[in-house]
N, C-alpha and C. Protein backbone atom coordinates (compact mmCIF):
# COMPACT_ATOMS: atom_id res chain seq x y z
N UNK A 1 0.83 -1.18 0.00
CA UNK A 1 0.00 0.00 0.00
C UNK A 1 0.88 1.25 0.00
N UNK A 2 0.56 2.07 -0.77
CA UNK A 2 1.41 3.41 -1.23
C UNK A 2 0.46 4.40 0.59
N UNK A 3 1.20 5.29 0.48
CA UNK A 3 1.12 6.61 1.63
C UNK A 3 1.24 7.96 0.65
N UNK A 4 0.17 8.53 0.18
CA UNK A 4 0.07 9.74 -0.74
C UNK A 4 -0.10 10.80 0.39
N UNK A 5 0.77 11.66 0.06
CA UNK A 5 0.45 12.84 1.08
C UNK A 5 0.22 14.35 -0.04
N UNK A 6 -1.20 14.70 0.22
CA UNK A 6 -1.48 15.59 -0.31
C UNK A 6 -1.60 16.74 0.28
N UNK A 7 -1.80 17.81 -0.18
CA UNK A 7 -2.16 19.52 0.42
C UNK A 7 -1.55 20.54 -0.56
N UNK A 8 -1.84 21.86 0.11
CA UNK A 8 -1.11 23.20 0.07
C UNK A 8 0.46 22.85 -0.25
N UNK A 9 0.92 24.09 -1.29
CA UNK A 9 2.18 24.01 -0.70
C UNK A 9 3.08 24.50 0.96
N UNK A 10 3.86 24.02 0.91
CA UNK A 10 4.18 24.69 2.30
C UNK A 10 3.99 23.62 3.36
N UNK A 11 2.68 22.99 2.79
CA UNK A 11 2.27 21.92 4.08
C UNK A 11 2.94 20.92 4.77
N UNK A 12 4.05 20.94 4.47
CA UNK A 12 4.78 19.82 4.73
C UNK A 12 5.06 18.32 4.34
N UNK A 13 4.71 18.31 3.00
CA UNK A 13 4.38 17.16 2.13
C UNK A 13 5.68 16.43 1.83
N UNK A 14 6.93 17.31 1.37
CA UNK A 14 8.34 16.68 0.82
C UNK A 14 9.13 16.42 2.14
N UNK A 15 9.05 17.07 3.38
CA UNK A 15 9.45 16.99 4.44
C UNK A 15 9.34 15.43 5.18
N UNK A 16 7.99 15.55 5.14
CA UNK A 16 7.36 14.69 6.12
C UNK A 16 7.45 13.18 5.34
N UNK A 17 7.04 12.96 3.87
CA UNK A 17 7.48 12.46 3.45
C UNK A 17 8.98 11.63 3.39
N UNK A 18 10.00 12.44 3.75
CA UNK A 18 11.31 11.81 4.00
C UNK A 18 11.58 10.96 5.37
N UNK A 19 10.61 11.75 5.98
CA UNK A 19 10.86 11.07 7.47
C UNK A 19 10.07 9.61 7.65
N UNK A 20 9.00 9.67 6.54
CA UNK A 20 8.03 8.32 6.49
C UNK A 20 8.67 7.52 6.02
N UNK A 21 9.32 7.71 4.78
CA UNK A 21 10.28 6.64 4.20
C UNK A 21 11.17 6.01 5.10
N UNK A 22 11.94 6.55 5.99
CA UNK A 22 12.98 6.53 6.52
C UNK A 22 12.39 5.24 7.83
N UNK A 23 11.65 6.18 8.52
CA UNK A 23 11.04 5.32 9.51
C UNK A 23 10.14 3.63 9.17
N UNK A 24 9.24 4.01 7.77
CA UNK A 24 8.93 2.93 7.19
C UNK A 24 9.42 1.67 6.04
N UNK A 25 10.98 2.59 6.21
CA UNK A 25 11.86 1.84 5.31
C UNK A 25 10.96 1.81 3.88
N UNK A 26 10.39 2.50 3.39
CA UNK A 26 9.55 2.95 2.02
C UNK A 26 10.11 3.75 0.85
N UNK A 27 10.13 3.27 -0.18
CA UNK A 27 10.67 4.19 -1.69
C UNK A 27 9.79 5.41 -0.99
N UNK A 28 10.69 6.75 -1.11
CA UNK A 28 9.89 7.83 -1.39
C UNK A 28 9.98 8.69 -2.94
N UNK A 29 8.75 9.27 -3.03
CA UNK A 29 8.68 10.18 -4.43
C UNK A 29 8.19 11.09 -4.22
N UNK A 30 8.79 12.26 -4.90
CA UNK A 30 7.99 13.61 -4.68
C UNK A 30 7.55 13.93 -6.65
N UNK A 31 6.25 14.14 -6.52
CA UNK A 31 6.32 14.15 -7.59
C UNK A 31 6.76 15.12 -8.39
N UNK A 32 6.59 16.66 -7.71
CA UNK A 32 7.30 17.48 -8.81
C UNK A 32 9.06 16.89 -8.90
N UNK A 33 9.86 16.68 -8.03
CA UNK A 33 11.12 16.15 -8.41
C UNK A 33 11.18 15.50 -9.58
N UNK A 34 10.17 14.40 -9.38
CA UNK A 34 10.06 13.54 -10.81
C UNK A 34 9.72 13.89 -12.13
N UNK A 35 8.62 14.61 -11.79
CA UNK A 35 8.72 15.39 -13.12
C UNK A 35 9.94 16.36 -13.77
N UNK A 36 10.42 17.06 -12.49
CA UNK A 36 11.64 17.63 -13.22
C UNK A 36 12.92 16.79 -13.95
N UNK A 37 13.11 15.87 -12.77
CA UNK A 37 14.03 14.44 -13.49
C UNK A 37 13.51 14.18 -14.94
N UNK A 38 12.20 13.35 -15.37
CA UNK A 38 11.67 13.17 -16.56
C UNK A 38 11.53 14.25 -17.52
N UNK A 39 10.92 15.63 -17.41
CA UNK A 39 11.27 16.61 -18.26
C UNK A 39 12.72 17.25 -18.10
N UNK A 40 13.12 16.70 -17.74
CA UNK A 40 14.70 18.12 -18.13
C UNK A 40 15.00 19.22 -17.56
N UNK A 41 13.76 19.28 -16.95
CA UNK A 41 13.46 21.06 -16.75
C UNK A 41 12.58 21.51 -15.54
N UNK A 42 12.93 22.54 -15.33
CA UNK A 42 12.02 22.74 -13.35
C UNK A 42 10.48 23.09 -13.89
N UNK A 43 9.99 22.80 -12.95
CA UNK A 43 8.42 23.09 -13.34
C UNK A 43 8.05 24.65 -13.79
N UNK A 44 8.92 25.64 -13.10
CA UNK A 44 8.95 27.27 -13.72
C UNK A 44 9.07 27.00 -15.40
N UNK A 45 10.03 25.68 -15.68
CA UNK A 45 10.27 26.44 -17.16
C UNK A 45 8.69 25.67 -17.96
N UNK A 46 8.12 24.65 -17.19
CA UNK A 46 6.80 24.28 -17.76
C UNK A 46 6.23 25.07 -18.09
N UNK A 47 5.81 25.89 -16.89
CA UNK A 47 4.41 26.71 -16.56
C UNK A 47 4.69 28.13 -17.55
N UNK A 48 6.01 28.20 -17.95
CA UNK A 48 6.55 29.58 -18.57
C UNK A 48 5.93 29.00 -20.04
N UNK A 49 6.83 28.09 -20.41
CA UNK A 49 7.04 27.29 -21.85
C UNK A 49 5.43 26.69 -22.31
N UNK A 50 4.52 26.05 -21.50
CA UNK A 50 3.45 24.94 -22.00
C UNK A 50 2.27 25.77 -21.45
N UNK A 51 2.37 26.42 -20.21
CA UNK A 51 0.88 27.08 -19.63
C UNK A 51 1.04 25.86 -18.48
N UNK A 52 -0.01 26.34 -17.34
CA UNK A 52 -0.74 25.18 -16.26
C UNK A 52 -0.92 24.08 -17.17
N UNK A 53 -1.75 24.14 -17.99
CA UNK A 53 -2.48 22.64 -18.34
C UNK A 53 -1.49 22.01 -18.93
N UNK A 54 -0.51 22.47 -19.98
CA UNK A 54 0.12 21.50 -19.89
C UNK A 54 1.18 20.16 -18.71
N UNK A 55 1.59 21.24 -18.25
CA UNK A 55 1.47 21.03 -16.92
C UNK A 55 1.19 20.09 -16.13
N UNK A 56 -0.06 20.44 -15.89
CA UNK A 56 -1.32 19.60 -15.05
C UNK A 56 -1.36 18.07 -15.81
N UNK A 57 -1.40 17.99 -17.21
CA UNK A 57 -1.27 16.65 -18.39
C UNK A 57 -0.33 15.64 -17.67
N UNK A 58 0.76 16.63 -17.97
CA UNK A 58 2.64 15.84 -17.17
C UNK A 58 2.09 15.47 -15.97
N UNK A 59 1.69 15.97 -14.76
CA UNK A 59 1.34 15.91 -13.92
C UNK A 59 0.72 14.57 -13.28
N UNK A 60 -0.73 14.61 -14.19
CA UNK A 60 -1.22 13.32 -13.95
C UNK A 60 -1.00 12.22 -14.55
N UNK A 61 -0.28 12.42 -15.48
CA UNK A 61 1.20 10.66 -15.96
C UNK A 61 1.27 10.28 -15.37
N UNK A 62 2.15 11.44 -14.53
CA UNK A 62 3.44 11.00 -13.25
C UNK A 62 2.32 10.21 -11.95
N UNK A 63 1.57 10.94 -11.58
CA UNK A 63 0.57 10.58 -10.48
C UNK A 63 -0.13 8.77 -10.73
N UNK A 64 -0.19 9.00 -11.89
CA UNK A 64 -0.83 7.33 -12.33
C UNK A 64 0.52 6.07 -12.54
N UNK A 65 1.91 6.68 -13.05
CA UNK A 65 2.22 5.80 -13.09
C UNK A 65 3.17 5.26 -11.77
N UNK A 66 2.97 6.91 -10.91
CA UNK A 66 3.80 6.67 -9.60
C UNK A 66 2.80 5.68 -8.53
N UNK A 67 1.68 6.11 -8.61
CA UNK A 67 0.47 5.20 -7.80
C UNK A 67 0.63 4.02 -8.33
N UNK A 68 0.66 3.49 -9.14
CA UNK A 68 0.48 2.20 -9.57
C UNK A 68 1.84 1.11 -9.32
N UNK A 69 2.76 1.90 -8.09
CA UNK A 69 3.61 0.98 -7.54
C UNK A 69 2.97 0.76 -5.97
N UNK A 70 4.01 -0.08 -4.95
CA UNK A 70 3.74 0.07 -4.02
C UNK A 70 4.40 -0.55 -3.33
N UNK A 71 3.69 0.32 -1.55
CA UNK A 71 4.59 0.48 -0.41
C UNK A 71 5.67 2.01 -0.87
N UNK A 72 4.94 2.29 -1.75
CA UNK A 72 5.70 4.10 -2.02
C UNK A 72 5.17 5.10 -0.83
N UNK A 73 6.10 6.30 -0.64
CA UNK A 73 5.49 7.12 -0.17
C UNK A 73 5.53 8.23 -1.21
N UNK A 74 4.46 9.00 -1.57
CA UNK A 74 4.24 9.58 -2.71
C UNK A 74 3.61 11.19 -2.23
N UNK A 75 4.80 11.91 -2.12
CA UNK A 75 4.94 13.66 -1.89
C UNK A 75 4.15 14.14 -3.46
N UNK A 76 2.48 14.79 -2.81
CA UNK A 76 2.42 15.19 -4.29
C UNK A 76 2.31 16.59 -4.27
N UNK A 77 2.66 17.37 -5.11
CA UNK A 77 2.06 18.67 -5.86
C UNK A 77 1.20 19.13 -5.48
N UNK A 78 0.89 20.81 -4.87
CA UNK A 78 0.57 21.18 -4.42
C UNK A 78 -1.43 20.98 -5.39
N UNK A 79 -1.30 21.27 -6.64
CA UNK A 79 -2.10 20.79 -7.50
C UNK A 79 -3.08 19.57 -7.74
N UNK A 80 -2.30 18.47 -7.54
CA UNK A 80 -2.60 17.16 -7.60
C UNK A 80 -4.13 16.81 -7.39
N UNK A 81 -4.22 17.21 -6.04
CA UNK A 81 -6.17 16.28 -5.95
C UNK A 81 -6.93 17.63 -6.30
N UNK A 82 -6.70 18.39 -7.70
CA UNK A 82 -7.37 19.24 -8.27
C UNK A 82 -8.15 18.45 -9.21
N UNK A 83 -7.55 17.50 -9.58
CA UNK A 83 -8.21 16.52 -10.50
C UNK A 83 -8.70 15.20 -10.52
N UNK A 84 -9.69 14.86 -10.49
CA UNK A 84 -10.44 13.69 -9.79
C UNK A 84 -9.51 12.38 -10.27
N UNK A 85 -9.03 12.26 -11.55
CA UNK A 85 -8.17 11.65 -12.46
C UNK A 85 -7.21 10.96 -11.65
N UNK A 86 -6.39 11.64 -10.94
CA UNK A 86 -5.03 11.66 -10.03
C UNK A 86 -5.58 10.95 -8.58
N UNK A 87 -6.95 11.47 -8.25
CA UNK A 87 -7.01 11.36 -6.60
C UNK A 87 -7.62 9.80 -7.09
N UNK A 88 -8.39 9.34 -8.10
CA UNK A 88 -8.85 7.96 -8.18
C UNK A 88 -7.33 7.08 -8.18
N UNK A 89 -6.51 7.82 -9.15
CA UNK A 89 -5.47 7.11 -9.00
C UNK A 89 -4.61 6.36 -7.67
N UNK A 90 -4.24 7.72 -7.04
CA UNK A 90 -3.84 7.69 -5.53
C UNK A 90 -4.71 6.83 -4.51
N UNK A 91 -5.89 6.56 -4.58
CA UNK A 91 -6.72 5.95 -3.95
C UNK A 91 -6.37 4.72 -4.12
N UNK A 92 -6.63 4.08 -5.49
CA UNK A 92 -6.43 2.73 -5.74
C UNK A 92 -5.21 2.24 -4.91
N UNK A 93 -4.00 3.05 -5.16
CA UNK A 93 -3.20 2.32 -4.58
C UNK A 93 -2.65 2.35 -3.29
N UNK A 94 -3.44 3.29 -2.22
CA UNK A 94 -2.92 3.32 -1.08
C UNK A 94 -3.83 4.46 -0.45
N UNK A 95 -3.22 5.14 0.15
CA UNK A 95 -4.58 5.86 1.26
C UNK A 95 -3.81 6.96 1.02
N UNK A 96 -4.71 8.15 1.44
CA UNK A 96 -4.21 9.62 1.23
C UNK A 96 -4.36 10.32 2.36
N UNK A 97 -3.41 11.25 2.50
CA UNK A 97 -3.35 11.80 3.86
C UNK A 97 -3.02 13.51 3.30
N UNK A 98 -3.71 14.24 3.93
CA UNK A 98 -3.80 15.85 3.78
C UNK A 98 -3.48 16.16 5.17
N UNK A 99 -2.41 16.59 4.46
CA UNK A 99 -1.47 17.79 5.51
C UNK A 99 -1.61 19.24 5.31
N UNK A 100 -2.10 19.85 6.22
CA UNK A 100 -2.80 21.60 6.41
C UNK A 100 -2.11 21.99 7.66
N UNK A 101 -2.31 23.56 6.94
CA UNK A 101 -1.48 24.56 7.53
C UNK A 101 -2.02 25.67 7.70
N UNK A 102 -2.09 26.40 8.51
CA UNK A 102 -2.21 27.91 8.49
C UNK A 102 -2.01 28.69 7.42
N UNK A 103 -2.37 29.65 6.69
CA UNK A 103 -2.15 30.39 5.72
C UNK A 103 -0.47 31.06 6.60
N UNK A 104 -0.42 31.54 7.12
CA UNK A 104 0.62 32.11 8.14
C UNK A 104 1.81 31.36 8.06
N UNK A 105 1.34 29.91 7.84
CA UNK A 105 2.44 28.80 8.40
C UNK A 105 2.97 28.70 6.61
N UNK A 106 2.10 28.66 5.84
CA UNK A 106 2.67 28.44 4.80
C UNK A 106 3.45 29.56 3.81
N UNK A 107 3.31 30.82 4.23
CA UNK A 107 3.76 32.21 3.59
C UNK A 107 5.07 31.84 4.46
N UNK A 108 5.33 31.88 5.64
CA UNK A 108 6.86 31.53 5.90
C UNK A 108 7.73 30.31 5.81
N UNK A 109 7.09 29.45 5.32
CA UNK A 109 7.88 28.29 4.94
C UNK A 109 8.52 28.29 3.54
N UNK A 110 7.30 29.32 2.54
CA UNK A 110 7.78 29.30 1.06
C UNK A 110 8.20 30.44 0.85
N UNK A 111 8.10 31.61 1.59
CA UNK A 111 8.10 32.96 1.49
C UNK A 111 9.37 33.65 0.50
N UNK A 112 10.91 32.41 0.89
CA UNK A 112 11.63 33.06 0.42
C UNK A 112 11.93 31.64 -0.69
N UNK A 113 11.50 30.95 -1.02
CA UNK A 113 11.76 30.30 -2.22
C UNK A 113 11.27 30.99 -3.89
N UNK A 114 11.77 30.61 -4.63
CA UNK A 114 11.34 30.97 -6.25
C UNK A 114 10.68 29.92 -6.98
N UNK A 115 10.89 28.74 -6.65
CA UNK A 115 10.21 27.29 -7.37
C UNK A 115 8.82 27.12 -7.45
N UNK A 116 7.87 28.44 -6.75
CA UNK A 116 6.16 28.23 -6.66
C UNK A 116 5.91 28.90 -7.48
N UNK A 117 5.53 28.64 -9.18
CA UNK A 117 4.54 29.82 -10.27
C UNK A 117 3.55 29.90 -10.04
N UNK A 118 3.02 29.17 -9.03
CA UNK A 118 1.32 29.83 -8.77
C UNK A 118 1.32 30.97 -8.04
N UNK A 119 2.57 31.11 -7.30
CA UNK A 119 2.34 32.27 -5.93
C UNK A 119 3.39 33.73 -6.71
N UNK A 120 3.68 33.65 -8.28
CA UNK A 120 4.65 34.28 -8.80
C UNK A 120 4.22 35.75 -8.88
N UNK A 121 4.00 36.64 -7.55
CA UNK A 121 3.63 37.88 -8.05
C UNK A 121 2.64 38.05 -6.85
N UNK A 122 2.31 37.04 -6.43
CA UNK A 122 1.25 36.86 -5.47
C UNK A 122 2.03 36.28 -3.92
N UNK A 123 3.18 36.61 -3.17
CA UNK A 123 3.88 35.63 -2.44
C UNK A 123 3.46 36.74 -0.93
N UNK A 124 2.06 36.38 -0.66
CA UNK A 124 1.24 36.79 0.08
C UNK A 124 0.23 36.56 1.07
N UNK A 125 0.26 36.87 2.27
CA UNK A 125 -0.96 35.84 2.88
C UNK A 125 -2.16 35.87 2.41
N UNK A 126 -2.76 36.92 2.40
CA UNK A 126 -4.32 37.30 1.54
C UNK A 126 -4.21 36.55 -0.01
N UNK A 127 -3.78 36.11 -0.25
CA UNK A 127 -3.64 35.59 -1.63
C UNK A 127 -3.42 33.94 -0.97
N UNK A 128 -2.00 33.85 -0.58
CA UNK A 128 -2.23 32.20 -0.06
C UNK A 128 -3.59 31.56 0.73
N UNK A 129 -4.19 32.26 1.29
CA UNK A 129 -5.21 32.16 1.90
C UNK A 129 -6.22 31.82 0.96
N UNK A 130 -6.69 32.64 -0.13
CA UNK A 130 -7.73 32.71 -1.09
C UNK A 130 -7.35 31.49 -1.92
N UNK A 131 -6.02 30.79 -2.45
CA UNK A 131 -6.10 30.19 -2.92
C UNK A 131 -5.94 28.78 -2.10
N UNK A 132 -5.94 28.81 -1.31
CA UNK A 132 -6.37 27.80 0.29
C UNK A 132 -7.74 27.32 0.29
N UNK A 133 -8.03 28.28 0.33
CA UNK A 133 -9.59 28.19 0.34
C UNK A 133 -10.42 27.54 -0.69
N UNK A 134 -10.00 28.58 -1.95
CA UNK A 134 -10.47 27.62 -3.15
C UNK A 134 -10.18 26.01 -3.45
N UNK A 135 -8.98 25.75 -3.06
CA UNK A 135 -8.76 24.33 -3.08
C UNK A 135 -9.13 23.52 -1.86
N UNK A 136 -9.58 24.04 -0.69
CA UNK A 136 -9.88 23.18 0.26
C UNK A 136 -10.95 21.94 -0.44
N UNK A 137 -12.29 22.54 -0.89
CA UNK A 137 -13.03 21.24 -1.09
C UNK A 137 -12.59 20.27 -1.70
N UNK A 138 -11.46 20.22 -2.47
CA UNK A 138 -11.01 19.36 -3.32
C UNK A 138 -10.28 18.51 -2.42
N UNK A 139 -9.34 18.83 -2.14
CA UNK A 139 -8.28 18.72 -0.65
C UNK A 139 -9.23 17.56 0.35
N UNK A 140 -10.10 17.84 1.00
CA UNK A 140 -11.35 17.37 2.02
C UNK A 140 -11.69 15.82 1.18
N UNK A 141 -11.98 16.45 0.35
CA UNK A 141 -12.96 15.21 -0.68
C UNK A 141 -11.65 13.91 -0.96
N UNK A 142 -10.38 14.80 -1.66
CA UNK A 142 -9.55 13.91 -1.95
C UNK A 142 -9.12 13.02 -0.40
N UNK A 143 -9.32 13.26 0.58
CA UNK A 143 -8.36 13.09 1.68
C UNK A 143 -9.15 11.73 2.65
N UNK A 144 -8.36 10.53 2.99
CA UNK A 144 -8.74 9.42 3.96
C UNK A 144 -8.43 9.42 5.28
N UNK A 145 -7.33 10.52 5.62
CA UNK A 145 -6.39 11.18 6.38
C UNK A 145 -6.54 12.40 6.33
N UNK A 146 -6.69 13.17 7.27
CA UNK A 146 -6.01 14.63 7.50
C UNK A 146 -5.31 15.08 8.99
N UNK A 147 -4.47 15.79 8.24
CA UNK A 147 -3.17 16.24 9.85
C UNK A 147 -2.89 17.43 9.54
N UNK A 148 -3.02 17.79 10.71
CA UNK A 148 -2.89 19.18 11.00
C UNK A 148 -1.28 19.62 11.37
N UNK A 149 -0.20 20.45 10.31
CA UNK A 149 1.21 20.46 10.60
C UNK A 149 1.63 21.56 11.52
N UNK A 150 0.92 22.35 11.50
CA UNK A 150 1.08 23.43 12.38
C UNK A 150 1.37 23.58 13.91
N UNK A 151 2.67 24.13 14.40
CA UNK A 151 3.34 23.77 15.51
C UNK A 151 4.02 22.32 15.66
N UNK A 152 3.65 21.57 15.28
CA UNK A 152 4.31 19.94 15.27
C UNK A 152 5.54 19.81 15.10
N UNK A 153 6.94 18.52 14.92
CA UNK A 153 8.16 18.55 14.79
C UNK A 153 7.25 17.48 13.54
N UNK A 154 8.16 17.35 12.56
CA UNK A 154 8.33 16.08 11.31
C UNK A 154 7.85 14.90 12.56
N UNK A 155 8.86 14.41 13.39
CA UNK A 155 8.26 13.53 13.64
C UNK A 155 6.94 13.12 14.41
N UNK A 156 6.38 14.06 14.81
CA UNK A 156 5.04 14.08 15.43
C UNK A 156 3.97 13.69 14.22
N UNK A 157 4.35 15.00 13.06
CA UNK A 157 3.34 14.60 12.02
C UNK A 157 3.80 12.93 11.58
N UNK A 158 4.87 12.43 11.63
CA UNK A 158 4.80 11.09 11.06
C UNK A 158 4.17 10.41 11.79
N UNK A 159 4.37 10.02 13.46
CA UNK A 159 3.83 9.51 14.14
C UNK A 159 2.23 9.12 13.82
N UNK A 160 1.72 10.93 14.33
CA UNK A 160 0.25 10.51 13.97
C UNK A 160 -0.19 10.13 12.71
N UNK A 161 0.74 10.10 11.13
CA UNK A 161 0.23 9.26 9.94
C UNK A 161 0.34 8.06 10.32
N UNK A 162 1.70 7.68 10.84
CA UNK A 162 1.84 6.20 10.97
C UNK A 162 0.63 5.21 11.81
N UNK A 163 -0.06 6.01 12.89
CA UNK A 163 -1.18 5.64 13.66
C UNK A 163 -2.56 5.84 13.13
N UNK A 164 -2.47 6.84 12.55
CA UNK A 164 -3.93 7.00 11.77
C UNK A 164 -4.07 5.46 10.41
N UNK A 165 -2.66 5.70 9.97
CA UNK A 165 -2.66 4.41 8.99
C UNK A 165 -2.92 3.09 8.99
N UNK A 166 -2.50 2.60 10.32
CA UNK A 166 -2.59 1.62 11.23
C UNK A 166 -3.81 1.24 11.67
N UNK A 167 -4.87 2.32 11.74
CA UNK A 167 -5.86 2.06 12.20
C UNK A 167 -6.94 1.95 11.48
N UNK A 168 -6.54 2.38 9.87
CA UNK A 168 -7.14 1.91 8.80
C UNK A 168 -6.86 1.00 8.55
N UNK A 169 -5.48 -0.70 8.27
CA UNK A 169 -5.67 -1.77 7.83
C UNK A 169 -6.17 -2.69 8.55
């Protein structure tokens, strides 16, 4: 069974992810990494070069053909359960867990990075927030799991995945 960890950026998805692998002795994947490995190129030069949707296309490849292994732990894209496509995917092969954050929590975690084109112009709380919001229902719907990262250490949030997980098989 794969461990998909979805959300916001910021949320702690590539983080927490490393620490699951580690502790669960599990392949980890992040999927934008992978996509950059497979295209050549960082996701800025996608979103510059192809638009979102193309994008979003690459995107859910990667999501179907990364789900369709297992015992993965699978860091996805802040994007990902935007599309029902991806979250059926992720489902099939393992359980999904949404990691959330404070709008607050996530403007200082990404605040000083360049690698987010959604937040390119917008690297703001009133804006991270709004687009928080808009994606929550998706987020909710996609999610079998949800954890709350805010104030926690990595290993707390693993803990409580590893127990919440546990108490699903």
């Amino acid at each position: 069974m794969n461990i998909a960890l979805i959300g916001f950026m910021g949320a702690g998805k590539t983080t927490v992810s490393r620490a699951l692998s580690t502790r669960l002795q599990a392949e980890e994947i992040d999927t934008d990494q992978w996509i950059v490995e497979q295209e050549g190129r960082s996701i800025a030069e996608i979103f510059e070069a192809e638009g979102e949707a193309a994008f979003r296309d690459i995107e859910t490849e990667a999501v179907e053909k990364l789900a369709s292994g297992d015992g993965r732990i699978i860091s996805c894209g802040g994007g990902v359960a935007m599309r029902a496509r991806n979250v059926e995917a992720l489902k099939a092969g393992g359980v999904v867990v949404l990691l959330t954050a404070r709008p607050e929590t996530v403007f200082e975690r990404v605040r000083h990075g360049e690698s987010r084109p959604v937040l390119n112009g917008n690297m703001n709380v009133p804006y991270i927030a709004q687009l928080m919001e808009k994606r929550r229902p998706a987020y909710e719907a996609a999610a079998d799991i949800t954890v709350a990262t805010d104030g926690k250490t990595v290993e707390e949030i693993a803990d409580e995945i590893v127990a919440a997980v546990a108490e699903r098989s």
